[in-house]
N, C-alpha and C. Protein backbone atom coordinates (compact mmCIF):
# COMPACT_ATOMS: atom_id res chain seq x y z
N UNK A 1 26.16 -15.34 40.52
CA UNK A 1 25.39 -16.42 41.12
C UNK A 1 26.21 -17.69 41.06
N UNK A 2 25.83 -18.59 41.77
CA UNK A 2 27.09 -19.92 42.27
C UNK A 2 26.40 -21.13 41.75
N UNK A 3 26.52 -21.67 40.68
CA UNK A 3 25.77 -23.21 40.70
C UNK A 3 26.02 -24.26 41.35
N UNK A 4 27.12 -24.40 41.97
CA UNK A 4 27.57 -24.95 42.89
C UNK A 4 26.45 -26.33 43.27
N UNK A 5 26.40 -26.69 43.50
CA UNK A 5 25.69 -27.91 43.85
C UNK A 5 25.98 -28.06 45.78
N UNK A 6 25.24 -27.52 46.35
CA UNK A 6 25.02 -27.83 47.95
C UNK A 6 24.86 -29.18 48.51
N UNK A 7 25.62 -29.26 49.12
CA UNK A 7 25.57 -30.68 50.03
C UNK A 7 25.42 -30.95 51.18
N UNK A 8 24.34 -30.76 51.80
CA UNK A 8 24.05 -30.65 53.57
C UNK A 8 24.36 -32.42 54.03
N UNK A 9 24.80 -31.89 54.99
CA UNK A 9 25.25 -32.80 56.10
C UNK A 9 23.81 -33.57 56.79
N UNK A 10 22.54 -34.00 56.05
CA UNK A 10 21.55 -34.25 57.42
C UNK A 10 21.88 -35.12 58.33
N UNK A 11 22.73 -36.31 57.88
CA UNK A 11 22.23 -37.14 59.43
C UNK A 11 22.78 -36.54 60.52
N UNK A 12 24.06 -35.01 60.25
CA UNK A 12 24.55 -34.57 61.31
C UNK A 12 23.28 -32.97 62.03
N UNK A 13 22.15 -33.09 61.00
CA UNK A 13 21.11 -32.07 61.11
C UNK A 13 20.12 -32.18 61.41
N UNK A 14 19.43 -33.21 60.50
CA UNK A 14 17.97 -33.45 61.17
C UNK A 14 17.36 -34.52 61.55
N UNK A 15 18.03 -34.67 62.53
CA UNK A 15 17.04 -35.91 63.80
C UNK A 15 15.95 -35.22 63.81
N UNK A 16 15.22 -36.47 64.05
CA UNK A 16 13.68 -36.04 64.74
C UNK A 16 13.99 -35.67 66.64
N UNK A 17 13.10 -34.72 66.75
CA UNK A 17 13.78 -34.86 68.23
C UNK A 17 13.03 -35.83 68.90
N UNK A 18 13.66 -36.83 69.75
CA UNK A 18 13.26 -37.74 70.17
C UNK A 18 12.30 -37.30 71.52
N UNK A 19 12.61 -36.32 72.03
CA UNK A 19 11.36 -35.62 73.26
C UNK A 19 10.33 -36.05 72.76
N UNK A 20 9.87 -34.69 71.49
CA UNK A 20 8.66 -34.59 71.16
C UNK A 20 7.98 -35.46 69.95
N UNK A 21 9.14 -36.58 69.70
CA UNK A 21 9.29 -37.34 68.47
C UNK A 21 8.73 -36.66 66.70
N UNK A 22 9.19 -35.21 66.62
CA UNK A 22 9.25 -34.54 65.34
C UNK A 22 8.12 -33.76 65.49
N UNK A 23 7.48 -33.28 66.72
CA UNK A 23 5.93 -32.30 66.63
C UNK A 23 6.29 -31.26 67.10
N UNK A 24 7.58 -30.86 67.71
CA UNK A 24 7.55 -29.78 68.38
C UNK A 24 7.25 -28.79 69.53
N UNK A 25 6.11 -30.04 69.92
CA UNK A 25 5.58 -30.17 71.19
C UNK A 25 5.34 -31.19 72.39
N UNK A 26 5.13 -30.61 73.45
CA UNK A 26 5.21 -31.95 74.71
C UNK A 26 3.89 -31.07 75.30
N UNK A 27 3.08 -32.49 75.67
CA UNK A 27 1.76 -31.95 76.04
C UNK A 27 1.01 -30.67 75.96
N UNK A 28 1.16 -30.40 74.36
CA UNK A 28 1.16 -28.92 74.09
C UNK A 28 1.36 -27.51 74.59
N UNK A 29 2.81 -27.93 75.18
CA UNK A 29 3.99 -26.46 75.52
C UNK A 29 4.96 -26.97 74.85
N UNK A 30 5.89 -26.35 73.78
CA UNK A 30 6.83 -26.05 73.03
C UNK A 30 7.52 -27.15 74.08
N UNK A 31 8.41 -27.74 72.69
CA UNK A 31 9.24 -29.19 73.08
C UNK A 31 10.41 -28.50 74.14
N UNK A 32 10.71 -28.86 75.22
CA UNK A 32 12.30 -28.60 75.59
C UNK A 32 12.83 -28.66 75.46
N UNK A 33 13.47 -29.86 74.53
CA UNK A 33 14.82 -30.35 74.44
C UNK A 33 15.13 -29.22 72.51
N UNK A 34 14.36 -29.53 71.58
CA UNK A 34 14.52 -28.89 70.16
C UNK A 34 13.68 -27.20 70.30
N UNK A 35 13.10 -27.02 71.34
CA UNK A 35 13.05 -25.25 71.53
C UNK A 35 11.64 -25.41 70.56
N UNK A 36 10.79 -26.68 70.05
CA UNK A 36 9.74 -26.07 68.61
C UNK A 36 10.26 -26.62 67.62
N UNK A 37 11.51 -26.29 67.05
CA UNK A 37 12.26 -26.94 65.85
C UNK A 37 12.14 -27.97 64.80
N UNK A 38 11.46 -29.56 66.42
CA UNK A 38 10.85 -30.32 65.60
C UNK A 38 12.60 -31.14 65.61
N UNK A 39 13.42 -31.06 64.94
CA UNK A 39 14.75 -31.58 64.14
C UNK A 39 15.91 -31.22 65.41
N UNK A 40 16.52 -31.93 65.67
CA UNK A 40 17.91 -32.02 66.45
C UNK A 40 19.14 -32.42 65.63
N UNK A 41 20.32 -31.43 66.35
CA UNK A 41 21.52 -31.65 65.82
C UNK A 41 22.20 -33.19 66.30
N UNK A 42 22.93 -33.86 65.61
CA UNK A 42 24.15 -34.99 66.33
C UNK A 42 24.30 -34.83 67.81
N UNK A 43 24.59 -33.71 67.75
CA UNK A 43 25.23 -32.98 69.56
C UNK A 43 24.25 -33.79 70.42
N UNK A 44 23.03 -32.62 70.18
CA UNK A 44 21.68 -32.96 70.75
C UNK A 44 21.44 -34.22 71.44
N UNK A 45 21.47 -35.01 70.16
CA UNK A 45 20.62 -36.44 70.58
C UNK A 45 21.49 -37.36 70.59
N UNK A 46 22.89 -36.88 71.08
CA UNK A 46 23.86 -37.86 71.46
C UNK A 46 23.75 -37.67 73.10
N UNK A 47 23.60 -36.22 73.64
CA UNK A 47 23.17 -36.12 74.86
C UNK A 47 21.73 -36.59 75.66
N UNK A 48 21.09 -36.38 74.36
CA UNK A 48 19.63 -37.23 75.07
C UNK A 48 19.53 -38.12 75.16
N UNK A 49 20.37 -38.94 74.27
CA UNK A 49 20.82 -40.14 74.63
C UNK A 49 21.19 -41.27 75.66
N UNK A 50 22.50 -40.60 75.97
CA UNK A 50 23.05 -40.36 77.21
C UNK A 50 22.42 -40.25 78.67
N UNK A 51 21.66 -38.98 78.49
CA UNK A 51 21.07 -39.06 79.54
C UNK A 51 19.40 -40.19 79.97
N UNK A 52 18.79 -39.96 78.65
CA UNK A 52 18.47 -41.61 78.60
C UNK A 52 18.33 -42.57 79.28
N UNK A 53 19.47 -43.17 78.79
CA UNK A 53 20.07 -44.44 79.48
C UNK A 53 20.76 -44.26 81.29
N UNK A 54 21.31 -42.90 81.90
CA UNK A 54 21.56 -42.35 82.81
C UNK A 54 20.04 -42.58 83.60
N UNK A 55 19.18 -42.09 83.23
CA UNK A 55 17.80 -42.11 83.52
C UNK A 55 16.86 -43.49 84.19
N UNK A 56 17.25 -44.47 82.90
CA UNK A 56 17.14 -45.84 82.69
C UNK A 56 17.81 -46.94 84.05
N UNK A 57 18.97 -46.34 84.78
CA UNK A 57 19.93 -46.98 85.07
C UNK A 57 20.85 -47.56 84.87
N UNK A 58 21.35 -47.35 83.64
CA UNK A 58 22.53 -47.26 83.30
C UNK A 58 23.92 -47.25 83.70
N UNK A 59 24.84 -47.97 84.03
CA UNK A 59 26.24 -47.88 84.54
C UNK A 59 26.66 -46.55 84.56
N UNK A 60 26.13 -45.76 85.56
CA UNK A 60 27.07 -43.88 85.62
C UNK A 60 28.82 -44.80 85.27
N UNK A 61 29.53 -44.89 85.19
CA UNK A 61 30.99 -44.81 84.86
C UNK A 61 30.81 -45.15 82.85
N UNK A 62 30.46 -46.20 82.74
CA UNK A 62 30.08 -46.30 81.33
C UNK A 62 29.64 -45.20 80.66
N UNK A 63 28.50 -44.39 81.16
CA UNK A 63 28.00 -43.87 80.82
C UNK A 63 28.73 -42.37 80.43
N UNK A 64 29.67 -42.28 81.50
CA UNK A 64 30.61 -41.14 81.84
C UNK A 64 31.88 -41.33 80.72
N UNK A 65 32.28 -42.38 80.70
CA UNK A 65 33.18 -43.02 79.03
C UNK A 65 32.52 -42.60 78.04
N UNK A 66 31.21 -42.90 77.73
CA UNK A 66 30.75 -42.58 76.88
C UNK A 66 30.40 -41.10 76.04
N UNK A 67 30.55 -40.28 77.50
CA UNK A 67 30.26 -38.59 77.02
C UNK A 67 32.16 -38.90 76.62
N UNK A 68 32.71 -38.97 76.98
CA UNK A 68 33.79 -38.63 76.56
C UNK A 68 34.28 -39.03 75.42
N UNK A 69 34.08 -40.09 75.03
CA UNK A 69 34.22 -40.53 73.36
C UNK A 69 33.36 -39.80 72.72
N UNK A 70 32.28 -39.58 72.60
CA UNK A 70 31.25 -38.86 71.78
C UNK A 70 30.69 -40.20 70.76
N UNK A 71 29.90 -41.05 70.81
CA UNK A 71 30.30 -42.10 70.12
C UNK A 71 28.84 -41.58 68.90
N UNK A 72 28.38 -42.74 68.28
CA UNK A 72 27.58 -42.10 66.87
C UNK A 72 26.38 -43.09 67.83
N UNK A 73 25.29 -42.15 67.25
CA UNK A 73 23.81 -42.66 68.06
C UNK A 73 23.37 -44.19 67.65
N UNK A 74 23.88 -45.02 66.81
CA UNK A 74 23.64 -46.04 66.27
C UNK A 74 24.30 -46.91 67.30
N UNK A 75 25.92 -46.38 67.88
CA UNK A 75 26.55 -47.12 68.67
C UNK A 75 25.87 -46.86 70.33
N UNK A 76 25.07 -46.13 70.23
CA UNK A 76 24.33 -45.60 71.79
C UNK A 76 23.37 -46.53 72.00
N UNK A 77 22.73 -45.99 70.46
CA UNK A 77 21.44 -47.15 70.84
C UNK A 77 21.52 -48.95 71.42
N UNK A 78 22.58 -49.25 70.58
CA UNK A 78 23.39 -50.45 70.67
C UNK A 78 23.77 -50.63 72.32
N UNK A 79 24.01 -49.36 73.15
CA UNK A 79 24.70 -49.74 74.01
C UNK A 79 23.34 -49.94 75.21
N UNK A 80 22.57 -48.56 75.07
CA UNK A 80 20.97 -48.60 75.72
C UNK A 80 20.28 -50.28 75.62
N UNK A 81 20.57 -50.78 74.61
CA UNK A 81 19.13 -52.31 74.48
C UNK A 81 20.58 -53.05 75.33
N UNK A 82 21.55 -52.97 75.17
CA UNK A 82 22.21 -53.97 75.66
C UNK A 82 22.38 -54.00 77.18
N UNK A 83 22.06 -52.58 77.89
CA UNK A 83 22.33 -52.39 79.52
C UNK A 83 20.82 -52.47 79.92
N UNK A 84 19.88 -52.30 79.07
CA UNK A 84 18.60 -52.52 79.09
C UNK A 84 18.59 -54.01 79.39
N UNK A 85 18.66 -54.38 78.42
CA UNK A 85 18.68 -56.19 78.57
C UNK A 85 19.41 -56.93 79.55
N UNK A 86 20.45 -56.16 79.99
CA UNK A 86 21.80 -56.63 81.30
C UNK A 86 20.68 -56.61 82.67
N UNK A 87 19.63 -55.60 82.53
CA UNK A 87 19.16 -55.12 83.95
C UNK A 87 18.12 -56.28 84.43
């Protein structure tokens, strides 16, 4: 047996998913974006992100920089209130 002491990664694990904001559900049919789960990966809700603000109206070329850096959701959000506020 391993005593090891485990160290999970959450902020790269469990987001709330921002769809269904942590219920698992959207107008009671299983969330789309977290499958039920409830919790989203980094990946995830860097793309929901993304698309988001794509959604929002958002600069498509910015926005297109932005999938390509992969940037951290703190710097997304940052970028969403600020093209929000530009509009």
């Amino acid at each position: 047996m391993n005593n090891s002491l485990i160290e999970s990664n959450s902020i790269n694990t469990h987001w709330d998913c921002p769809e269904c904001e942590g219920t698992g559900t959207v107008n009671g049919e299983t969330c789309p974006e977290c499958l039920g789960a409830k919790y989203i990966d980094i990946d995830a809700l860097t793309s929901w992100m993304l698309d988001f603000m794509e959604s929002r109206g958002c600069n498509p070329d910015e926005i297109d920089q932005l999938r390509t850096e992969n940037p951290d959701p703190l710097t997304l959000t940052f970028c969403l209130e600020l093209c929000i506020a530009l509009k």
